[in-house]
N, C-alpha and C. Protein backbone atom coordinates (compact mmCIF):
# COMPACT_ATOMS: atom_id res chain seq x y z
N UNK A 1 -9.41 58.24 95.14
CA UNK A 1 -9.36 56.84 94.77
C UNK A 1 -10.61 56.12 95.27
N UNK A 2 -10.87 56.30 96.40
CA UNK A 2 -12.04 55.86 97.14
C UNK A 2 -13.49 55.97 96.24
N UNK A 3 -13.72 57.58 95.86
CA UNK A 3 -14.73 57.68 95.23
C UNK A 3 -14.50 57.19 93.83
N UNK A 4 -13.28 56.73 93.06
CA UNK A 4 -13.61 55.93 91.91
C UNK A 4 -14.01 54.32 92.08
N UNK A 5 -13.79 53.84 93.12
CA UNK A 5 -14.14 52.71 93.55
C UNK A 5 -15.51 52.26 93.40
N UNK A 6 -15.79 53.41 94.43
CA UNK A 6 -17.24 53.59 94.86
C UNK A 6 -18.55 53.14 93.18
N UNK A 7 -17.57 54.32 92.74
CA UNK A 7 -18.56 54.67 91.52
C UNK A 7 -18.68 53.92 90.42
N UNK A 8 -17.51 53.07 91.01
CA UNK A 8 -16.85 52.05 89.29
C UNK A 8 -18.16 50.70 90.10
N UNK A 9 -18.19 50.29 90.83
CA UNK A 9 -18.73 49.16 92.09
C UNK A 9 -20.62 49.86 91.77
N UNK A 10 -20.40 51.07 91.89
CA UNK A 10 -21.92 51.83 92.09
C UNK A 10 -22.84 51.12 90.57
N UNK A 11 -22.13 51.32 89.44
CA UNK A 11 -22.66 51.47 88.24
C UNK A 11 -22.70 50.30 88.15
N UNK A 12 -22.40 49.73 88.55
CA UNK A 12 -22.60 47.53 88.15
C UNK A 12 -23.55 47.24 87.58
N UNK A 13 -23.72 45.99 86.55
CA UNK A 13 -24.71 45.63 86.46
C UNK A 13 -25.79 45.04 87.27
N UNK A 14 -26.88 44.54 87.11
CA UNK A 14 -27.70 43.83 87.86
C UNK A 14 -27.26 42.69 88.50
N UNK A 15 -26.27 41.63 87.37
CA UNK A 15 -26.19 41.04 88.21
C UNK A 15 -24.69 41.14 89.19
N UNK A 16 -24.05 42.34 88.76
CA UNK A 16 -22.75 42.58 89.79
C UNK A 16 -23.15 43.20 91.14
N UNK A 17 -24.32 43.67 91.23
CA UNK A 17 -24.80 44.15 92.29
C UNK A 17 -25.12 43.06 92.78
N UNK A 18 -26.22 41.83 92.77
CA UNK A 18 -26.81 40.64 93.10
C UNK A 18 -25.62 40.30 93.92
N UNK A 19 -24.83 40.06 92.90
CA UNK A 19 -23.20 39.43 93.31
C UNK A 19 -22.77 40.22 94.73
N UNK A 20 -22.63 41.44 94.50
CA UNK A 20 -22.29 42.29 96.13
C UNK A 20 -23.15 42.41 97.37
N UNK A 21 -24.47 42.14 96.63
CA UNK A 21 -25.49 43.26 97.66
C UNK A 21 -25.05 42.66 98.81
N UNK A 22 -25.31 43.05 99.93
CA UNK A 22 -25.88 42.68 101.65
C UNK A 22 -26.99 41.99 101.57
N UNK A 23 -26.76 40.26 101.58
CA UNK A 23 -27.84 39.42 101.80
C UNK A 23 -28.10 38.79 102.61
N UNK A 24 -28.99 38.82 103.26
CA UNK A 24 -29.34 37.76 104.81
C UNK A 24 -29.05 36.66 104.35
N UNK A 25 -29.84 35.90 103.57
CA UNK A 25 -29.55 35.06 102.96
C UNK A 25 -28.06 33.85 102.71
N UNK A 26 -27.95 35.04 101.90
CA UNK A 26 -26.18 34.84 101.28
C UNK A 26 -25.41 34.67 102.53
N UNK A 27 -25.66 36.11 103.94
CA UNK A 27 -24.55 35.77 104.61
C UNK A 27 -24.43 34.73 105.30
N UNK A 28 -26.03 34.42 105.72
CA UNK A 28 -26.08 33.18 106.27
C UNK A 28 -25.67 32.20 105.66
N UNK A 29 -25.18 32.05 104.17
CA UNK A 29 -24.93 30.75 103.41
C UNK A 29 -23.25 30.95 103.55
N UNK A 30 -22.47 31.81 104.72
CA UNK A 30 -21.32 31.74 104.38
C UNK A 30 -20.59 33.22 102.99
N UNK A 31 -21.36 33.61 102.71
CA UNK A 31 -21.01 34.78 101.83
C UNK A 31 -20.46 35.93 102.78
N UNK A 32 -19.51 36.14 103.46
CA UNK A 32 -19.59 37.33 104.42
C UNK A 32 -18.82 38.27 103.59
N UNK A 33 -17.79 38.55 102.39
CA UNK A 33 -18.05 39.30 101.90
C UNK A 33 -19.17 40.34 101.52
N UNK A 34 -20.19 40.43 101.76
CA UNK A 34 -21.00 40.94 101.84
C UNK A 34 -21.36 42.25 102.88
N UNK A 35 -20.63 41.79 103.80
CA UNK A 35 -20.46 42.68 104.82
C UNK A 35 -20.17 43.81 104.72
N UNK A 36 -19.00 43.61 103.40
CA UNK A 36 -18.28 45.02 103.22
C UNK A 36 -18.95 45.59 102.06
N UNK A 37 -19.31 44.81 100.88
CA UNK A 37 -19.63 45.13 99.29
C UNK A 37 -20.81 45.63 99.54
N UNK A 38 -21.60 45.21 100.10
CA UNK A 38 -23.18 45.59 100.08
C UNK A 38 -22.97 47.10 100.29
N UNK A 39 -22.06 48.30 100.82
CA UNK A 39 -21.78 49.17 100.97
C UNK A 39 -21.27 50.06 99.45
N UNK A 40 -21.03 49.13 98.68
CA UNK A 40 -20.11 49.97 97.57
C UNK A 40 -21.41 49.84 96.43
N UNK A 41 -22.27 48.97 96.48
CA UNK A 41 -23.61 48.81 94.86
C UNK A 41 -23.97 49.26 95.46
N UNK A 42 -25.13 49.80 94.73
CA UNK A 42 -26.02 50.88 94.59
C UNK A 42 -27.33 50.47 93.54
N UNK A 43 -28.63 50.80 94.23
CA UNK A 43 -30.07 50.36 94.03
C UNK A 43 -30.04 50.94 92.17
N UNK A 44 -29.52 52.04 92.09
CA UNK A 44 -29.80 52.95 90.91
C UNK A 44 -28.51 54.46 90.77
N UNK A 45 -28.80 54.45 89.13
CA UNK A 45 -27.83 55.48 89.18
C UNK A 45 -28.03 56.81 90.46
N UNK A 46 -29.16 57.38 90.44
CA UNK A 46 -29.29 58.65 91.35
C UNK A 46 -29.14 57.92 93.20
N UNK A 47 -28.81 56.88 93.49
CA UNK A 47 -28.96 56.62 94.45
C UNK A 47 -27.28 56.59 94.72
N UNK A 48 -26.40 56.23 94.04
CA UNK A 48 -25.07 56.69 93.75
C UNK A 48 -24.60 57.94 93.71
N UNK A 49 -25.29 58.52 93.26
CA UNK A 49 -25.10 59.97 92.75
C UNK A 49 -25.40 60.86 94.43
N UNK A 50 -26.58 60.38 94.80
CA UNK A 50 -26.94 61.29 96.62
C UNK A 50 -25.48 60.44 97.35
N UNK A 51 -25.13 59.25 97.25
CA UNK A 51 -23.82 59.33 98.22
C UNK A 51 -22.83 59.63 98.15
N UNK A 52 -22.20 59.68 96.83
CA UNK A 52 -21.12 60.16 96.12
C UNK A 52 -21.38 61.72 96.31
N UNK A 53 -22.03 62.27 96.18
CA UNK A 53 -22.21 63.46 96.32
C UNK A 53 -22.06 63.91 98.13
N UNK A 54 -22.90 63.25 98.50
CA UNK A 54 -22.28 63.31 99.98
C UNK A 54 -21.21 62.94 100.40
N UNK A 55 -20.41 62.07 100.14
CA UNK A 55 -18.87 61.69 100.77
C UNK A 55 -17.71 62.80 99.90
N UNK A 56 -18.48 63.24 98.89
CA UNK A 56 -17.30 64.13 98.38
C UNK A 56 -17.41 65.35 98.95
N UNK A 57 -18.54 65.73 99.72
CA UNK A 57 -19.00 66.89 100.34
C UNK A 57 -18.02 66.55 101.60
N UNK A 58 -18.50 65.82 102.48
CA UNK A 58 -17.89 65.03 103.33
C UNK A 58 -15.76 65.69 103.74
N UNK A 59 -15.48 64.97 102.00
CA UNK A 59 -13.43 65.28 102.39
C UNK A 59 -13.53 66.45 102.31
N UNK A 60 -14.38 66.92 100.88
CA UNK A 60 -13.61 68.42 100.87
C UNK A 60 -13.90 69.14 102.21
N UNK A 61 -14.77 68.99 103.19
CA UNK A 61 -14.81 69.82 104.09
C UNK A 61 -13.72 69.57 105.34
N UNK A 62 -14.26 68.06 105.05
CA UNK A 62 -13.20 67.51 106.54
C UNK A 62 -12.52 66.38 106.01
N UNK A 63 -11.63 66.22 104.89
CA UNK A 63 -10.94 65.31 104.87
C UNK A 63 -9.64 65.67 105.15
N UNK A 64 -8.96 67.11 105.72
CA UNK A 64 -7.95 66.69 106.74
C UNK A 64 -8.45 66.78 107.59
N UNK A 65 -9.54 66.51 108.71
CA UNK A 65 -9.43 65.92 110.30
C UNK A 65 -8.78 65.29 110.22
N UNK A 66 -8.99 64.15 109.83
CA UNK A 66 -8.42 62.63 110.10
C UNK A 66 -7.41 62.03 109.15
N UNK A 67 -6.50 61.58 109.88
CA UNK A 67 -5.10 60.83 108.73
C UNK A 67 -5.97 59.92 107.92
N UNK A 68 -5.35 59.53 107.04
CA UNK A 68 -5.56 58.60 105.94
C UNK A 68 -5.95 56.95 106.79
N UNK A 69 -4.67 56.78 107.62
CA UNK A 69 -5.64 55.20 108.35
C UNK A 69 -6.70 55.57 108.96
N UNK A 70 -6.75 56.40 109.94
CA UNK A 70 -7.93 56.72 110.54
C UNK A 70 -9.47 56.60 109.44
N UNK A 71 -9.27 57.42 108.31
CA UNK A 71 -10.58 57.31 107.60
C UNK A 71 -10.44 56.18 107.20
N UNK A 72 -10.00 54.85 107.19
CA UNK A 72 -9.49 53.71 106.34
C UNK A 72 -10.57 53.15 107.88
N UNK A 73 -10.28 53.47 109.21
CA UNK A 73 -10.76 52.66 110.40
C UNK A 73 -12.56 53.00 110.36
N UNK A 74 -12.90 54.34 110.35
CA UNK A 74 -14.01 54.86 110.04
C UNK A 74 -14.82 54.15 108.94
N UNK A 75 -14.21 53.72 107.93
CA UNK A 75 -14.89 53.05 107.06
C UNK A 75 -15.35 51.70 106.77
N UNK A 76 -14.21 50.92 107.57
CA UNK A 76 -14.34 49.64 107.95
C UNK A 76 -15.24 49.11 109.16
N UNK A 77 -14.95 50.14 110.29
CA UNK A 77 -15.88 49.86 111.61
C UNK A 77 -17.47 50.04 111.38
N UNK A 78 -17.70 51.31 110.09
CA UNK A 78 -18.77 51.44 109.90
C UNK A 78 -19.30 50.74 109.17
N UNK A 79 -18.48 50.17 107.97
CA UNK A 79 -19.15 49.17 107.74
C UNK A 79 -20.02 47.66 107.84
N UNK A 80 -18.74 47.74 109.09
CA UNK A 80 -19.28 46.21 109.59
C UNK A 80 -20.38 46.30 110.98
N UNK A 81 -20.14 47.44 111.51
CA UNK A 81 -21.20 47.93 112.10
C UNK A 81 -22.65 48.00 111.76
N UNK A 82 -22.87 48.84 110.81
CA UNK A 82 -24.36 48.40 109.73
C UNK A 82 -24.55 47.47 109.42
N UNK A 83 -23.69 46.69 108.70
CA UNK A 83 -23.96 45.13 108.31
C UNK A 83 -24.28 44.47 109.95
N UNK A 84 -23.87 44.39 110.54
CA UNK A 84 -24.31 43.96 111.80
C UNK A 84 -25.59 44.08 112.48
N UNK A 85 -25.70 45.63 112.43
CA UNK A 85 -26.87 46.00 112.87
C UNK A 85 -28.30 46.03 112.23
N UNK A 86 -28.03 45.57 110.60
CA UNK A 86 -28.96 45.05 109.97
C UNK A 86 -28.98 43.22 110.05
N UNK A 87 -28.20 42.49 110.38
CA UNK A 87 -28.44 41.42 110.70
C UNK A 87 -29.06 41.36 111.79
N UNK A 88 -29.02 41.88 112.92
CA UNK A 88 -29.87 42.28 114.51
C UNK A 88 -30.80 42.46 114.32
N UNK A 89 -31.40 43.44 112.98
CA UNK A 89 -32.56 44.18 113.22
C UNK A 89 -33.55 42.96 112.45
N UNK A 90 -32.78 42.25 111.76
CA UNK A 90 -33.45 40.73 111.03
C UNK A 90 -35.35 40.93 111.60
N UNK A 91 -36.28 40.17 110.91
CA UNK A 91 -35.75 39.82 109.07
C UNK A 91 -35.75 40.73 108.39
N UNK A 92 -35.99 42.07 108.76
CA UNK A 92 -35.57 43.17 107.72
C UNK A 92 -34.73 43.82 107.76
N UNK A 93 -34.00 44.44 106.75
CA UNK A 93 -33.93 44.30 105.33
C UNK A 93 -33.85 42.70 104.89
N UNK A 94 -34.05 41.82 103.74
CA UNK A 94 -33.61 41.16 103.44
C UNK A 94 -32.19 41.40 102.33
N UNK A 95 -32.18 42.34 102.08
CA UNK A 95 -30.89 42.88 101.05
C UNK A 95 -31.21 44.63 101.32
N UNK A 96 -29.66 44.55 101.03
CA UNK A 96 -29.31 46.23 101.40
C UNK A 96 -28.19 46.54 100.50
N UNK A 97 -28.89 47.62 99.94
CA UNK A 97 -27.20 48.26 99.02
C UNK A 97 -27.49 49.45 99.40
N UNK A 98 -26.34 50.42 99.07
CA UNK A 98 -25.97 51.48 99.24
C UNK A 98 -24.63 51.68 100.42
N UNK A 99 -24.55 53.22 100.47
CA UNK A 99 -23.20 53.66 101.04
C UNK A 99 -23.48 54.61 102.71
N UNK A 100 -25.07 54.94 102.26
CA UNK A 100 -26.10 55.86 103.31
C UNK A 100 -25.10 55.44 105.04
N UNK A 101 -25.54 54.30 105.24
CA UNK A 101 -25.20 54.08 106.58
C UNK A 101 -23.61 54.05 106.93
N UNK A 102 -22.64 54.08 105.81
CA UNK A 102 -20.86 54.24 105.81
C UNK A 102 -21.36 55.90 105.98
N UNK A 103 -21.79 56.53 105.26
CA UNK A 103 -21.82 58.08 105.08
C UNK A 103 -21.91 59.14 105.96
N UNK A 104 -22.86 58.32 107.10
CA UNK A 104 -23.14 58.87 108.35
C UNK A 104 -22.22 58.65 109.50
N UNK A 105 -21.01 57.77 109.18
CA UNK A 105 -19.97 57.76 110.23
C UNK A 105 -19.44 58.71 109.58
N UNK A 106 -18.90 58.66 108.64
CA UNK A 106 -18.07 59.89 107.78
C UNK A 106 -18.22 61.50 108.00
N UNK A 107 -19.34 61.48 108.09
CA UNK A 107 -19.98 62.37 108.72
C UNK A 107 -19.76 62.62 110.52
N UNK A 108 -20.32 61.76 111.12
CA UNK A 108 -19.82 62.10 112.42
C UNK A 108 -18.67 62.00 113.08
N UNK A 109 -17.82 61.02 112.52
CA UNK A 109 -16.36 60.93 113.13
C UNK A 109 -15.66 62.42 112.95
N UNK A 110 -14.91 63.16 112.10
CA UNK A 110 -14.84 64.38 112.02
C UNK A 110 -15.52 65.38 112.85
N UNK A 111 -16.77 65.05 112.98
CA UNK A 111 -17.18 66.44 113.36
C UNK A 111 -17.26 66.46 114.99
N UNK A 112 -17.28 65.12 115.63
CA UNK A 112 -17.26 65.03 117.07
C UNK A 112 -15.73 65.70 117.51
N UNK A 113 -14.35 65.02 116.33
CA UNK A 113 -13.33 65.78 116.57
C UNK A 113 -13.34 67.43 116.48
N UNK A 114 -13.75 67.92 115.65
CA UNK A 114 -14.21 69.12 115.27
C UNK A 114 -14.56 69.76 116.41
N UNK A 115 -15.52 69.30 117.03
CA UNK A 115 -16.12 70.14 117.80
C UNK A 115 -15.26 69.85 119.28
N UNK A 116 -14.55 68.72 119.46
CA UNK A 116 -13.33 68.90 120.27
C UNK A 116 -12.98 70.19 120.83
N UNK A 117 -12.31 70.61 119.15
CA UNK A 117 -11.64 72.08 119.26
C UNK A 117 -12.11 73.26 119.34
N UNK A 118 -13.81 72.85 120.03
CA UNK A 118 -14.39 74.03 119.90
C UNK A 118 -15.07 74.63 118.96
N UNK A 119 -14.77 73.70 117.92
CA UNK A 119 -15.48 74.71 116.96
C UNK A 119 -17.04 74.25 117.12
N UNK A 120 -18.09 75.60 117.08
CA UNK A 120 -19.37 76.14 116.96
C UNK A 120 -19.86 75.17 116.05
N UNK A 121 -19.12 75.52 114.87
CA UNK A 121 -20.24 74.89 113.75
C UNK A 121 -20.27 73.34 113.30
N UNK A 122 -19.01 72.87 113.91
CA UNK A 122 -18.85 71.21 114.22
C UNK A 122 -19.96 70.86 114.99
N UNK A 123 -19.70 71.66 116.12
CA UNK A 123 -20.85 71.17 117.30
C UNK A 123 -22.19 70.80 116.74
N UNK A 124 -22.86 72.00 116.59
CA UNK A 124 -24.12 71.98 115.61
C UNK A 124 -24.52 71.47 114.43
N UNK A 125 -23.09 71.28 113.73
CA UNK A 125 -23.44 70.19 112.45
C UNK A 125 -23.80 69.07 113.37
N UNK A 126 -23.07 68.28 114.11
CA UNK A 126 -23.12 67.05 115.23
C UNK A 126 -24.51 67.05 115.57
N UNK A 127 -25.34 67.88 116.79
CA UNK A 127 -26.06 68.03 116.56
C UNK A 127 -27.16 67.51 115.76
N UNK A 128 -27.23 68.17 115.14
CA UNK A 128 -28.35 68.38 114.05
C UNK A 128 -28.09 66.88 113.51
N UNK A 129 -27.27 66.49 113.22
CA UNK A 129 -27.43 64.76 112.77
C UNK A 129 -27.74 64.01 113.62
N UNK A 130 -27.49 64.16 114.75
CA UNK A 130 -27.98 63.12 115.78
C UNK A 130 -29.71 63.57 115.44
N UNK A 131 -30.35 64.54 115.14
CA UNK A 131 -31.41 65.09 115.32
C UNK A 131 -32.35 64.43 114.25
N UNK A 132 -31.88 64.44 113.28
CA UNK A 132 -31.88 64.13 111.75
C UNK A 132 -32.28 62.43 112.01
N UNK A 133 -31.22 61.62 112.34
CA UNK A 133 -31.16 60.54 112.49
C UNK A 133 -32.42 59.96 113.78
N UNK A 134 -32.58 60.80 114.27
CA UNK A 134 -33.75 60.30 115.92
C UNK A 134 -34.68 61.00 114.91
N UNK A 135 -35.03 61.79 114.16
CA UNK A 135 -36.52 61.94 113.33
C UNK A 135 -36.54 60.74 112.36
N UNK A 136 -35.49 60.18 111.69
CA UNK A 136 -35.73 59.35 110.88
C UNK A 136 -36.01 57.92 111.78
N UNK A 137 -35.47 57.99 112.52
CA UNK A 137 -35.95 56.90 113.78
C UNK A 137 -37.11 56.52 113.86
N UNK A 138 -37.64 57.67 113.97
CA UNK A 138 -39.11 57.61 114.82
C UNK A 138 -40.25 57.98 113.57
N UNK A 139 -39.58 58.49 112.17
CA UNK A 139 -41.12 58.33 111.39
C UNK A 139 -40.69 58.05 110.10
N UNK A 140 -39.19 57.56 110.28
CA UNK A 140 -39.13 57.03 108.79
C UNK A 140 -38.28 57.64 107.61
N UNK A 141 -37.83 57.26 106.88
CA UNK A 141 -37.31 57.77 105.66
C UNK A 141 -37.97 58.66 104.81
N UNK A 142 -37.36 59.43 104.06
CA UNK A 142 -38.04 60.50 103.03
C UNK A 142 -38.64 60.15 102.12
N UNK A 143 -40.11 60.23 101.54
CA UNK A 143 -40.25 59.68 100.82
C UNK A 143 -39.79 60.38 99.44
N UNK A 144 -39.31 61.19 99.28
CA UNK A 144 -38.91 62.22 98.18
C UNK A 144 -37.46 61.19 98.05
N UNK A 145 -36.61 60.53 98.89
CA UNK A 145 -35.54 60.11 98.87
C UNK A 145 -36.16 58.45 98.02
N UNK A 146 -36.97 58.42 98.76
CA UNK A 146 -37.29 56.54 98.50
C UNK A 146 -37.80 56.41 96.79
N UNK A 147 -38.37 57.84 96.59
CA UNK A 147 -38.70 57.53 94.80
C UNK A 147 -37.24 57.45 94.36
N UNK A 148 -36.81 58.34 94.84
CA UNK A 148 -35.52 58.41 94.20
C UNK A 148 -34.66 57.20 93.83
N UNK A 149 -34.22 56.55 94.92
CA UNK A 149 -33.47 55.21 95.33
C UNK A 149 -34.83 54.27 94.43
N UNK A 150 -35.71 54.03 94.82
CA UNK A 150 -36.51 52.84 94.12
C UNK A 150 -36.32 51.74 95.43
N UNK A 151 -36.21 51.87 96.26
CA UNK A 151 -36.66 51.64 97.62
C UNK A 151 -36.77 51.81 98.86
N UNK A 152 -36.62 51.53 100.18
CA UNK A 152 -37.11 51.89 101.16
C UNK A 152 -36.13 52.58 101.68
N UNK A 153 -36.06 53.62 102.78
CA UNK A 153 -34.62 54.17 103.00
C UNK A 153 -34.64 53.14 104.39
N UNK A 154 -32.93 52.73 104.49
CA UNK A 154 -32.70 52.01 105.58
C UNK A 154 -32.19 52.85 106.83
N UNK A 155 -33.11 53.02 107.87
CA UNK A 155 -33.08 54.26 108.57
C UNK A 155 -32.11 53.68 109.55
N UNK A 156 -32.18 52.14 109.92
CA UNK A 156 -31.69 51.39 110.84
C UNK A 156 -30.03 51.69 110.48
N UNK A 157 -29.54 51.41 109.14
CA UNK A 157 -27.98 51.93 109.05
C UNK A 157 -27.68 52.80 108.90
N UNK A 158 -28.70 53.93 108.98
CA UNK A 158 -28.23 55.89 108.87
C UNK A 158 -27.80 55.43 110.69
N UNK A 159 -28.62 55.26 111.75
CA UNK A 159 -28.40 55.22 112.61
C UNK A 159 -26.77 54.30 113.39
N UNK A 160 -26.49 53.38 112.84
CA UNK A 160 -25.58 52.36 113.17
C UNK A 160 -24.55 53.56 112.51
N UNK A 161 -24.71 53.57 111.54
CA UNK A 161 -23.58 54.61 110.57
C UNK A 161 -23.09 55.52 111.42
N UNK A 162 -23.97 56.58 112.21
CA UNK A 162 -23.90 57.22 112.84
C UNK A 162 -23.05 57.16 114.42
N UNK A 163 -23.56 56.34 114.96
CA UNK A 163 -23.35 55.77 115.86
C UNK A 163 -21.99 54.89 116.00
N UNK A 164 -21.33 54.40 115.04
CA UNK A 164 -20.40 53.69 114.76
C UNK A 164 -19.37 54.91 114.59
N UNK A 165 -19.48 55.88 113.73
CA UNK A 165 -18.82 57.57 113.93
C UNK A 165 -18.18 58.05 114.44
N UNK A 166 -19.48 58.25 115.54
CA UNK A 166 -19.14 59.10 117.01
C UNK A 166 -18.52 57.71 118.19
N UNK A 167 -18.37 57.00 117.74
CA UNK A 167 -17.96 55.83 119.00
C UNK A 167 -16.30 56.03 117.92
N UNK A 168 -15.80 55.92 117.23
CA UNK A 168 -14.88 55.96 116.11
C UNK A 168 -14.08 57.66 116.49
N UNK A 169 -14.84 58.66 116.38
CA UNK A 169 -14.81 59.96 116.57
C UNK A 169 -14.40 59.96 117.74
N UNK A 170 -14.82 59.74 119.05
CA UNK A 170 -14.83 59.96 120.25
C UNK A 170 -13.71 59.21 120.66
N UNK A 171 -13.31 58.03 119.88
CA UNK A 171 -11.93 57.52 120.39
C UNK A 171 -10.48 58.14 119.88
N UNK A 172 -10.65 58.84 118.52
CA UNK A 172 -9.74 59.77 118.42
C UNK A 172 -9.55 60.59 118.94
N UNK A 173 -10.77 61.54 119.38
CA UNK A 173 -10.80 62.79 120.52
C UNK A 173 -9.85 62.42 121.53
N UNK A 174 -10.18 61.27 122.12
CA UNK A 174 -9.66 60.91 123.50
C UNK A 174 -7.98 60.53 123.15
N UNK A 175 -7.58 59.66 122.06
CA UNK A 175 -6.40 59.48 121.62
C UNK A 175 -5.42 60.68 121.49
N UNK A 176 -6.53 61.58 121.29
CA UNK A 176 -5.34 63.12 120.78
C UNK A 176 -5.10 63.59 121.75
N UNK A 177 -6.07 63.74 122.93
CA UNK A 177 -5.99 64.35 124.57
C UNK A 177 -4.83 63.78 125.13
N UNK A 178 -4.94 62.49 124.72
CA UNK A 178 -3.99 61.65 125.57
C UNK A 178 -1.89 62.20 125.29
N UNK A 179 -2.14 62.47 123.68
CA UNK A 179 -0.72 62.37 123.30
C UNK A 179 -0.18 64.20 123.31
């Protein structure tokens, strides 16, 4: 259901995207919907297509870790997390679409549980994204990605995404220890 959302929201027109994007602007004018939508449009068809493709990669691998609210909490915290952390990082971006920085909690929440249990290849998926995310840190987005999208990659919400995850991830870990 999620990914028809996504995709029905992704394909918008120009000006249904305008209407959603993540705007400094806008939020400052009181638009805080934005917070959440700027997550669901999308710059261009293939820029839909790399996240959709990743979040469906995403369940089928690990969409039973986590119950159904749980990924419902993951998606919300991360969202408003990025939106946040692109208002911090002000004045840039001035507008942000895409799903990139939701994708990367999705990504790490699961796999911090994952590797809970030991498992090897959780660990090292984990890993390697934190790794991924501190190279994109420090020199930037792909540019093979940025033709793609038709603009800049927002490295600042791969990171928040991320980070929002494993803070998300790590409180389930601890929730499950507990019970």
């Amino acid at each position: 259901m999620l990914l028809l959302v996504v995709a029905a929201l992704g394909i918008a027109d120009a000006g249904g995207i305008a209407s959603l994007a993540w705007d400094r602007g806008r939020l400052e004018d009181g638009e805080l919907w934005r917070l959440l939508t700027g997550h669901l449009v999308h710059a261009n068809p293939a820029h839909l297509y790399m996240n959709l493709a990743g979040l469906t990669l995403v369940l089928l691998v690990f969409g039973n870790t986590l119950e159904a609210k749980t990924w419902a909490v993951v998606l919300l915290v991360a969202a408003l997390c990025v939106s946040g952390v692109l208002l911090l990082a002000g004045p840039w971006p001035e507008t942000y679409v895409g799903s990139s920085g939701v994708l990367h909690a999705t990504f790490a929440a699961p796999l911090i549980v994952e590797a809970s249990r030991s498992n090897r290849i959780a660990a090292a998926l984990f890993a390697a994204l934190w790794v991924k995310v501190a190279l994109e840190t420090a020199v930037g987005g792909s540019a093979v990605t940025e033709n793609l999208i038709g603009m800049e990659v927002a490295t600042v919400a791969h990171l928040a995404g991320a980070l929002s995850g494993t803070i998300v991830g790590g409180y389930v870990r601890l929730a499950r220890r507990k019970s």
